[in-house]
Protein backbone atom coordinates (compact mmCIF):
# COMPACT_ATOMS: atom_id res chain seq x y z
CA UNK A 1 16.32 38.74 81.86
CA UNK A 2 18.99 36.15 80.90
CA UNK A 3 21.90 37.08 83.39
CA UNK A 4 25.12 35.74 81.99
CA UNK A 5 28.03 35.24 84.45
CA UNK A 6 31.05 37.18 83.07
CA UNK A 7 33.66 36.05 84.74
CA UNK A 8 35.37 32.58 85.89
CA UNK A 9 36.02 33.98 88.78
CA UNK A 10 32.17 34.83 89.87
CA UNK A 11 31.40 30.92 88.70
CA UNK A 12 34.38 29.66 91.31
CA UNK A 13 33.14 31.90 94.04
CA UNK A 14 31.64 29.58 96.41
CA UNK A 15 31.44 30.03 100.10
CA UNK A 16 32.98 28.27 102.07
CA UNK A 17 31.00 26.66 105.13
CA UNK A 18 31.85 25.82 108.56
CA UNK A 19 31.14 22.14 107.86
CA UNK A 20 32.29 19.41 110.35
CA UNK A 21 33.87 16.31 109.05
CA UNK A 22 31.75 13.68 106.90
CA UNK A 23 29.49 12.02 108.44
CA UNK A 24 30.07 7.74 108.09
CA UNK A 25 27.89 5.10 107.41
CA UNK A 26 29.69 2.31 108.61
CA UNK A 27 27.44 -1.08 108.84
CA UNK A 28 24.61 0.96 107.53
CA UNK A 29 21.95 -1.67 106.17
CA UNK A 30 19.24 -0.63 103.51
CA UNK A 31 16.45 -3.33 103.39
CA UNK A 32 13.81 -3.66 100.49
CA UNK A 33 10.06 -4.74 101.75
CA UNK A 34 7.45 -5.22 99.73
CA UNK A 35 3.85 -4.53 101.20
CA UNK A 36 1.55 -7.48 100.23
CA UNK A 37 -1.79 -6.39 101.54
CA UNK A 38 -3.44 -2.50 102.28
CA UNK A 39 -2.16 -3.58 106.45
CA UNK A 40 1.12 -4.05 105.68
CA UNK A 41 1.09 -0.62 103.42
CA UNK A 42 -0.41 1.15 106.50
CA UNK A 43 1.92 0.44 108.78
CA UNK A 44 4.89 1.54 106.36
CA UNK A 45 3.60 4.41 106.47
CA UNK A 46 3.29 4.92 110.00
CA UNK A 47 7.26 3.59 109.80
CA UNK A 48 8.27 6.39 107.34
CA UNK A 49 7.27 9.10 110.32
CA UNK A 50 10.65 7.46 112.34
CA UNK A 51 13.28 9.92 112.07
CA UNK A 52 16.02 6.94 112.58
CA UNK A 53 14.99 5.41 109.46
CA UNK A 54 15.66 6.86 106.08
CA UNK A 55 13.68 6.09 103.11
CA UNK A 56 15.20 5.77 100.23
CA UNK A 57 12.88 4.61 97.93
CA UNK A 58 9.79 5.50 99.53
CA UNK A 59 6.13 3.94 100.30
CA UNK A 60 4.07 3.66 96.85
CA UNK A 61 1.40 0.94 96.58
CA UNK A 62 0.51 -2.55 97.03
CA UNK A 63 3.26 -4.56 95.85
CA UNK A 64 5.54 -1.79 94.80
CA UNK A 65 9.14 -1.91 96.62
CA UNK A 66 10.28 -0.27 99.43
CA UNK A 67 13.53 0.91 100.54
CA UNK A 68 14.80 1.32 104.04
CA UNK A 69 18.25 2.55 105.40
CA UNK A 70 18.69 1.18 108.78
CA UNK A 71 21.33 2.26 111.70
CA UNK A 72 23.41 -0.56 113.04
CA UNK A 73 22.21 -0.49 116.09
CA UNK A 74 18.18 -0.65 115.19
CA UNK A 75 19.09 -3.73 112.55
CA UNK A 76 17.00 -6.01 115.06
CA UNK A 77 14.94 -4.16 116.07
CA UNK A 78 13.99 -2.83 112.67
CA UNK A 79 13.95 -6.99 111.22
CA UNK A 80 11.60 -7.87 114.38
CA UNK A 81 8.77 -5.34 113.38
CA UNK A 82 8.95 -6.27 109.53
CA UNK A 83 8.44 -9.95 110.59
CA UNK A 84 5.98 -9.30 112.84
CA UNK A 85 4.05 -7.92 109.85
CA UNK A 86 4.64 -10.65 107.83
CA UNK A 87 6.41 -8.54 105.30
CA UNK A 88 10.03 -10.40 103.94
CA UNK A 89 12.86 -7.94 103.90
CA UNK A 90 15.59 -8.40 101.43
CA UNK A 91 19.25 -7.01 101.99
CA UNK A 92 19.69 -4.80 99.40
CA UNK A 93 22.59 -3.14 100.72
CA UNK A 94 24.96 -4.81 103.34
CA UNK A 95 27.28 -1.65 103.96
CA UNK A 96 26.36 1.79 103.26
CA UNK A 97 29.44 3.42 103.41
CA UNK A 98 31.42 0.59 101.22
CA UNK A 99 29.10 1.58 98.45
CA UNK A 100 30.52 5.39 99.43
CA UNK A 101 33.79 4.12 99.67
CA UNK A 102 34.20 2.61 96.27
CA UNK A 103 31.85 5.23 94.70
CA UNK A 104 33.85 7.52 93.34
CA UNK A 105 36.22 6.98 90.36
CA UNK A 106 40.21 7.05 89.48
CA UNK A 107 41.68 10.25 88.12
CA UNK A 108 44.77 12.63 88.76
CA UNK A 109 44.29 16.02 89.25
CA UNK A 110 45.56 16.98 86.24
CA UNK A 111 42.90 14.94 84.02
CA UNK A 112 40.66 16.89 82.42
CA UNK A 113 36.71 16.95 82.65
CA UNK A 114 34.91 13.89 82.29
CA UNK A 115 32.80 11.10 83.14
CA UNK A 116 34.93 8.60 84.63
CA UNK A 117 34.16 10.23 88.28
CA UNK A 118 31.59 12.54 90.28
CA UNK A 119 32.57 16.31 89.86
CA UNK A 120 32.65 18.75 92.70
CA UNK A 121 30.58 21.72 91.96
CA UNK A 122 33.69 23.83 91.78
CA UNK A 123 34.58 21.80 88.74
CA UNK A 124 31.26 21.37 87.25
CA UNK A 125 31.31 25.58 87.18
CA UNK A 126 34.67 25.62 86.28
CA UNK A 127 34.05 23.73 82.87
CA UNK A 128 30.95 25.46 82.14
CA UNK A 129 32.70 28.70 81.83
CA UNK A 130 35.06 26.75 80.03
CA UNK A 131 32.97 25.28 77.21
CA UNK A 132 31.55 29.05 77.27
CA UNK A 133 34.96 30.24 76.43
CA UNK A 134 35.83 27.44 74.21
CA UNK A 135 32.79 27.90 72.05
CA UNK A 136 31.60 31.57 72.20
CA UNK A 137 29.82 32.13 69.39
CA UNK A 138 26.51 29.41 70.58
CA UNK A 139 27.29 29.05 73.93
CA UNK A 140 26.44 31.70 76.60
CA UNK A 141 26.90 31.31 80.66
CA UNK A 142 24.50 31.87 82.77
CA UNK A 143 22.67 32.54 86.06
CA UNK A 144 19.95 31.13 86.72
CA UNK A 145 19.56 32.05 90.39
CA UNK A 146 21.37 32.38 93.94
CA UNK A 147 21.15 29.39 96.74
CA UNK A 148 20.37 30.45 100.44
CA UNK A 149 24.16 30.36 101.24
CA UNK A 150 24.99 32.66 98.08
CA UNK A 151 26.07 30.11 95.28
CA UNK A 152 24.75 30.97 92.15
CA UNK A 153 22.91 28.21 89.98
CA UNK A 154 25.24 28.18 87.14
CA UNK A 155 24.06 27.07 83.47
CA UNK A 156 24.54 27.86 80.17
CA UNK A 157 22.71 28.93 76.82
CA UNK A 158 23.26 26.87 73.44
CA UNK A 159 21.92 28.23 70.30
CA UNK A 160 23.14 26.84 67.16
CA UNK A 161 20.91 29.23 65.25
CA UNK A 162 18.49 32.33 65.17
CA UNK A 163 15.00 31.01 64.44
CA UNK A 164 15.24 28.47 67.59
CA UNK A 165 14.21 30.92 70.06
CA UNK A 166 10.29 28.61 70.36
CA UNK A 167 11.79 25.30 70.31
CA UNK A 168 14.15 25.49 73.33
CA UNK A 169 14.39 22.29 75.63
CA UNK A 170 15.64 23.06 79.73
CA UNK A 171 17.48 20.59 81.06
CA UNK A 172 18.31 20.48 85.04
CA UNK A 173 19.46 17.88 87.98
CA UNK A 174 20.37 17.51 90.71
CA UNK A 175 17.65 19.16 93.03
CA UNK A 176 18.20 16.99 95.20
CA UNK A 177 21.75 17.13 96.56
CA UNK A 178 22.45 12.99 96.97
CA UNK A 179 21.54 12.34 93.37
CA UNK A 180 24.55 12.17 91.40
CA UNK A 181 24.23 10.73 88.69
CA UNK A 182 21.97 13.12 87.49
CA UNK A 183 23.94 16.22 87.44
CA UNK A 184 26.65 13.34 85.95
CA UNK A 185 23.86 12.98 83.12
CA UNK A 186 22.97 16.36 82.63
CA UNK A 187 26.57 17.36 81.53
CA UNK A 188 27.06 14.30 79.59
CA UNK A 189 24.49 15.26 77.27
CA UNK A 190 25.58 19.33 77.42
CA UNK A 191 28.97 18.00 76.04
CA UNK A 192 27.09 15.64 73.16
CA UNK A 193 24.97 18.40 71.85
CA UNK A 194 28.21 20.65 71.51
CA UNK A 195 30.17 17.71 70.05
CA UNK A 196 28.70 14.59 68.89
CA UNK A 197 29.07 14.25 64.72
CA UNK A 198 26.19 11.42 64.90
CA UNK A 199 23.44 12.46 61.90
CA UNK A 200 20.57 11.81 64.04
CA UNK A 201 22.34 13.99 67.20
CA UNK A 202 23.27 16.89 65.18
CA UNK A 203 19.57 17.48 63.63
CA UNK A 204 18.13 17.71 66.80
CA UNK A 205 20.73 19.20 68.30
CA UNK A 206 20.82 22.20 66.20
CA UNK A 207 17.07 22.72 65.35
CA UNK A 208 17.00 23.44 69.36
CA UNK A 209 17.91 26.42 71.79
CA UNK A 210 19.40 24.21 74.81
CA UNK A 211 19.52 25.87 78.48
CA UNK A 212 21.79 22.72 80.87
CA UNK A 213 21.43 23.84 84.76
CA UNK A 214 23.77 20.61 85.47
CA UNK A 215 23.19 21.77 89.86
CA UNK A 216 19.96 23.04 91.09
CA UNK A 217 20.49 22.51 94.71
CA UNK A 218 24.25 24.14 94.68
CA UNK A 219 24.44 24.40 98.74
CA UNK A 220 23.34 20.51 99.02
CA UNK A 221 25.47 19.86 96.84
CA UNK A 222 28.81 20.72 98.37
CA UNK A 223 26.68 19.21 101.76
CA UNK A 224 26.93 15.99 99.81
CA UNK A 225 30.56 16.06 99.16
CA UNK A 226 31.76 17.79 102.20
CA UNK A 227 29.56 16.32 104.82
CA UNK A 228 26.78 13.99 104.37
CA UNK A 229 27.02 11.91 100.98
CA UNK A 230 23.14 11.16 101.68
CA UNK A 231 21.70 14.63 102.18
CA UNK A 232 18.80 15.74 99.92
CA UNK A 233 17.48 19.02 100.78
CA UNK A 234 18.44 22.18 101.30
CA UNK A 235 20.67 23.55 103.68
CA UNK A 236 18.04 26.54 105.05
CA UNK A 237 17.86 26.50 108.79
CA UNK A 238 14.51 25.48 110.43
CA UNK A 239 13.30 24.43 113.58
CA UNK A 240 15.00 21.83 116.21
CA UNK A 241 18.08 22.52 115.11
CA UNK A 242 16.95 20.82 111.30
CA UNK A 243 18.01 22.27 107.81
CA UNK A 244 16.39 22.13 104.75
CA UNK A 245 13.33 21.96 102.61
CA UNK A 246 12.88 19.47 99.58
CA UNK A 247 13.58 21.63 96.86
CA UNK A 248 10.86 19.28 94.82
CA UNK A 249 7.94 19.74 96.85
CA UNK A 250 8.29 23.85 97.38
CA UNK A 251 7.02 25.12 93.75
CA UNK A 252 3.80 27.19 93.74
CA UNK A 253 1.87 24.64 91.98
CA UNK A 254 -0.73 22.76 94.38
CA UNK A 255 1.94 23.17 97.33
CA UNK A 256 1.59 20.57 99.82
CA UNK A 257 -0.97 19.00 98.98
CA UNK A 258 0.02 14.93 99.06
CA UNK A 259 3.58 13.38 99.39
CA UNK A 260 5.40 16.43 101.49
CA UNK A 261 5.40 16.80 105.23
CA UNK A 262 4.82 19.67 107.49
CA UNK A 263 8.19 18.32 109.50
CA UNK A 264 11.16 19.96 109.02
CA UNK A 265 13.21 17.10 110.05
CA UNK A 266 11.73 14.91 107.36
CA UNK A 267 13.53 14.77 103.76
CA UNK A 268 10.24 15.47 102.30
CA UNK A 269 9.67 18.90 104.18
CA UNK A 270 7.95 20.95 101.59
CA UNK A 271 8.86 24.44 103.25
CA UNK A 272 6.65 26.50 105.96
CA UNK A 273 5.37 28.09 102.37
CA UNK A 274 5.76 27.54 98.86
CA UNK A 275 9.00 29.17 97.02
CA UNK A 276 10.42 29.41 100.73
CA UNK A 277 13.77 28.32 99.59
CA UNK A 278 16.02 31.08 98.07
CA UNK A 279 16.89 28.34 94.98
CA UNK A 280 13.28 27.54 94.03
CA UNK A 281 12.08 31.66 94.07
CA UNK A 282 15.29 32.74 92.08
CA UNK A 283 15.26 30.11 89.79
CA UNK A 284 11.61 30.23 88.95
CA UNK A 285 11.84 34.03 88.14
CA UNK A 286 14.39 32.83 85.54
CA UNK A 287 12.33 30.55 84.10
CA UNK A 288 9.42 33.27 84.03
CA UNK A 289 11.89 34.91 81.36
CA UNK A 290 11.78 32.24 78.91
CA UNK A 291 9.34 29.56 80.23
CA UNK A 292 7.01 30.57 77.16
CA UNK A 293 9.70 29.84 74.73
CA UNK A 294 9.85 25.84 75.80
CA UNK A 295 9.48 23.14 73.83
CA UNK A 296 10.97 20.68 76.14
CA UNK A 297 11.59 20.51 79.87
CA UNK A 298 13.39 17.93 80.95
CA UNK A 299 14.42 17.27 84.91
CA UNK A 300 17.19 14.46 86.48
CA UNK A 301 16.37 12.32 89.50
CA UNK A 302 17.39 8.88 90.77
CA UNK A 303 16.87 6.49 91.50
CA UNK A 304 13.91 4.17 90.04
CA UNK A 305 14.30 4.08 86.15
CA UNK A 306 11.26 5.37 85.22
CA UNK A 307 9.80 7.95 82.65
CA UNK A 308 7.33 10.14 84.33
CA UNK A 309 5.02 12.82 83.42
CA UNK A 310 3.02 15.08 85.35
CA UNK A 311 1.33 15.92 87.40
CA UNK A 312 2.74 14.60 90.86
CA UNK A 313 -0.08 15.96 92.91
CA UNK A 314 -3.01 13.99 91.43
CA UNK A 315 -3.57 10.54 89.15
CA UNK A 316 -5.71 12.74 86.56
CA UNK A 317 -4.16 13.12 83.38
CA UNK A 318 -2.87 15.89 81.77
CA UNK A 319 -4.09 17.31 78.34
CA UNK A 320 -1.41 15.57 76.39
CA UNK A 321 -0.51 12.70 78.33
CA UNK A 322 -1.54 10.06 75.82
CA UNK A 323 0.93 11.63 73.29
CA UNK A 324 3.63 12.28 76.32
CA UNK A 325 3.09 8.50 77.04
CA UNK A 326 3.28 6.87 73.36
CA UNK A 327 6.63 9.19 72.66
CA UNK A 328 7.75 7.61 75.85
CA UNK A 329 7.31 4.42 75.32
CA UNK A 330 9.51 4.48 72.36
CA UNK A 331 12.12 6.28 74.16
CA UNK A 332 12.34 3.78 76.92
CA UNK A 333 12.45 0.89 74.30
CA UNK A 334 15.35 3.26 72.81
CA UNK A 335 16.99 3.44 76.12
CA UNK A 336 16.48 -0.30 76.40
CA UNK A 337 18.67 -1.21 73.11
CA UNK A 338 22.35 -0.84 74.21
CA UNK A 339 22.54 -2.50 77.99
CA UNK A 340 19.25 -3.85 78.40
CA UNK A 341 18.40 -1.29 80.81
CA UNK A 342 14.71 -1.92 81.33
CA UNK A 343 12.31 1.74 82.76
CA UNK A 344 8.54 2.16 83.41
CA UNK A 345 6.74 4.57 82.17
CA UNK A 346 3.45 6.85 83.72
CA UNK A 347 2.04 9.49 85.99
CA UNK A 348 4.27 10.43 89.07
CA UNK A 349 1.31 9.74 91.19
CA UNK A 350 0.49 6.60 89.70
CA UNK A 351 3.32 5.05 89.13
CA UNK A 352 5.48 6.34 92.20
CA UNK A 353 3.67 8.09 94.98
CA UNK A 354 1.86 11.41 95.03
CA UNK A 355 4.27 14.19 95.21
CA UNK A 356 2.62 17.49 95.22
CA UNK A 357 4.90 21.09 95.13
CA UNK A 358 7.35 19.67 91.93
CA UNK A 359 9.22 21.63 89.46
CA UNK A 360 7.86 19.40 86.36
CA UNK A 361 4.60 20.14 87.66
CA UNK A 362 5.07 23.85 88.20
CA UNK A 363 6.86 24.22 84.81
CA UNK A 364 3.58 22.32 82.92
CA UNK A 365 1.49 24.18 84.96
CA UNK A 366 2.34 27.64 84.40
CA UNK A 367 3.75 28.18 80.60
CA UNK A 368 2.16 24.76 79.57
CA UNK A 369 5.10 23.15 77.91
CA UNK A 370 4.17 19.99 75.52
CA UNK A 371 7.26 18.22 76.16
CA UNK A 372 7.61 17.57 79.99
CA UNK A 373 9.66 14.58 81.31
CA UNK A 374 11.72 13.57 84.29
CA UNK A 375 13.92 10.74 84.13
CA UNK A 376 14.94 8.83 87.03
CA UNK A 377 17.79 7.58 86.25
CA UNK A 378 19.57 4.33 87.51
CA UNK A 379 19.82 1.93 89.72
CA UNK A 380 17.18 -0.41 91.26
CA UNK A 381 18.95 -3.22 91.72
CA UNK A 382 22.07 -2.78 94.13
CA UNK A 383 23.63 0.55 94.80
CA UNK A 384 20.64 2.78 95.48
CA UNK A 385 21.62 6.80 95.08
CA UNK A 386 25.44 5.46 95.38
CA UNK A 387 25.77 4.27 91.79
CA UNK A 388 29.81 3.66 90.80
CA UNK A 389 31.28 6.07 88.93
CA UNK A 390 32.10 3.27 86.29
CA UNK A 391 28.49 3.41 85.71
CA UNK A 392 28.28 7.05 84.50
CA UNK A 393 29.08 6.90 80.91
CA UNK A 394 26.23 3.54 80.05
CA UNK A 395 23.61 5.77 82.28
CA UNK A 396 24.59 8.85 80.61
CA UNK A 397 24.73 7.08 76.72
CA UNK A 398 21.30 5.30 76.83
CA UNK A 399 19.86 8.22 78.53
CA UNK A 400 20.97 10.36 75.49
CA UNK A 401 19.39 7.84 73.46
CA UNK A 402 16.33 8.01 74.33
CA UNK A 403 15.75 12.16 74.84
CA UNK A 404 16.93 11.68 70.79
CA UNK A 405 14.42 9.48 70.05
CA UNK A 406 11.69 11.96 71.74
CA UNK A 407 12.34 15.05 70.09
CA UNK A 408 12.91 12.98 66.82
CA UNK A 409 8.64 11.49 67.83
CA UNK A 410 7.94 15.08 68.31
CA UNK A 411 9.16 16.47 65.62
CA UNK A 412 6.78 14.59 63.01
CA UNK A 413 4.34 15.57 65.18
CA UNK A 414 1.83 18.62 64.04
């Protein structure tokens, strides 16, 4: 069942952890590498096992970038063993926690919500209640599950009319705690549906039931803010004294099965079994209540700009990719028209890496849903998962564009 929150005072009920103080990336480097030849892809892979390294964008293919945080004190070591492969590493980031430093925008405490800055999750709740409040009569608050340290995934319901109950769209982000922007994104677009006057906005807008989930990953969330600006997982406890599961490789749908490792030190520990993590199992019994009523499922990441479909697990196609793909291609070359902003477009598998255990592929999976996209949002070319907040509103307009332009393809579809 739909499980509205009823009160403001359940949404601001967080828990408060026993966090130390944040953790600082001071002289931090992250180097791109591109692998030339199958060798040099090999041993990148072996590299990825290190548990000193972090890979941010990780190993893909042949001549497909790489991206490598490196501690100050392994810098030469790290730059010997790239040379010795032959491989050229670029700096693309000279200073980790500058980028963390200067991420974050300018306001007072008194300005109200908006997207000039990164919310907390406190205030991301707080102003979903409020637009709840502010517009009762099509917007409705909800739960759609409970983290492993108690925070509920907060949400809410828009319908603009009865009679759009089959041609509702999800939208979440942020399942993975260090990606900003896309719980940024997410609420953008929540707020643009409710408000914009555009023509074009307000015809797909209100021929669609909306459900926004701006936080999927509420306890690495408040990790990322209170602790570590660069954690991604979960905040479960698991062996050696390591937390978390990647939240996007522990659905029930081909678990584990290529791109997810049995370490749970790794950031791409899928779990000791699928729907281990108390946010995946809660919030995919919500979405057994009104998967079958989805048009559109739509999910947030960063950082590659890229359209993908499904699957993640496997370079076979699904039934509809070739319609999936030509919608997509006009939405990118939407996205494209106001900053130039230039995405790919294709399989997870083929054009990233394989990722088995995701919630896209879970979601097509199980109820089938035609439309089935996630974005990853900005930036490849210098601030990684740490995009400025001055950055926000472009991301979050062209973005917008482009999910317009797909349900607008879809809609003179059959």
């Amino acid at each position: 069942m739909n499980t509205p929150l009823t009160s403001l005072v359940v949404i601001c009920a967080i828990i408060v952890s026993s966090y130390q103080g944040k953790l600082r990336y001071d002289n931090y480097q992250v180097y791109r590498v591109i692998p030339e030849n199958v060798e040099q892809l090999k041993f990148l892979n072996h590299l990825q096992a290190d548990p000193g390294l972090r890979f941010w964008r990780e190993v893909t293919t042949v001549n497909r970038h790489v991206d490598i945080m490196v501690p100050p004190d392994r810098v030469n070591e790290f730059l010997q063993l790239i040379r010795s492969k032959q491989m050229k590493p670029k700096t693309l980031i000279s200073n980790v926690q500058d980028l963390i430093d200067k991420e974050r925008g300018k306001r007072n405490i008194t300005d109200e919500f908006g997207w000039d800055d990164y919310h907390t999750l406190e205030e991301i709740n707080i102003w979903l209640g409020a637009i709840a409040e502010q517009y009762h009569d099509k917007v409705t608050l909800l739960k759609g599950g409970s983290s492993y340290e108690g925070r509920p995934i907060v949400g809410v319901h828009v319908s603009f009319a009865p009679g759009n109950e089959n041609r509702s769209v999800f939208i979440d982000a942020n399942i993975h705690a260090c990606e900003w922007i896309s719980s940024a994104v997410a609420t953008y677009i929540l707020n643009q549906v409710l408000t914009s006057t555009d023509t074009n906005v307000r015809e797909v807008a209100e021929s669609h039931d909306w459900y926004v989930f701006p936080v999927l990953n509420p306890d690495g969330y408040v990790y990322t803010h209170l602790s570590d600006r660069t954690w991604r997982k979960t905040r479960v406890p698991y062996d050696d004294g390591c937390y978390g599961a990647d939240p996007n490789r522990n659905w029930d749908n081909h678990f584990n099965e290529g791109g997810a490792s049995d370490d749970p030190c790794s950031d791409t520990y899928a779990g000791p079994e699928a729907f281990s993590e108390p946010m995946t199992k809660s919030l995919s019994e919500y979405l057994l209540t009104i998967g079958h009523s989805l048009e559109g499922y739509i999910s947030f990441h960063s950082y590659h700009q890229a359209l993908l479909l499904p699957y993640g697990y496997t370079t076979d196609h699904l039934d509809n990719y070739d319609e999936l793909y030509d919608v997509g291609l006009k939405a990118i070359d939407t996205l494209s028209q106001r900053y130039g902003t230039q995405y790919e477009i294709g399989n997870v598998a083929e054009l990233m890496y394989i990722a088995s255990g995701g919630s896209p592929d879970w979601v097509k999976g199980t109820f089938g849903t035609r439309i089935t996209y996630t974005y990853e949002l900005r930036d490849t070319g210098k601030y990684g998962f740490l995009l400025p907040a001055e950055l926000i509103i472009p991301t979050a307009e062209e973005t917008f564009d482009s999910i317009i332009r797909i349900f607008q393809e879809f809609a003179k579809k059959p």
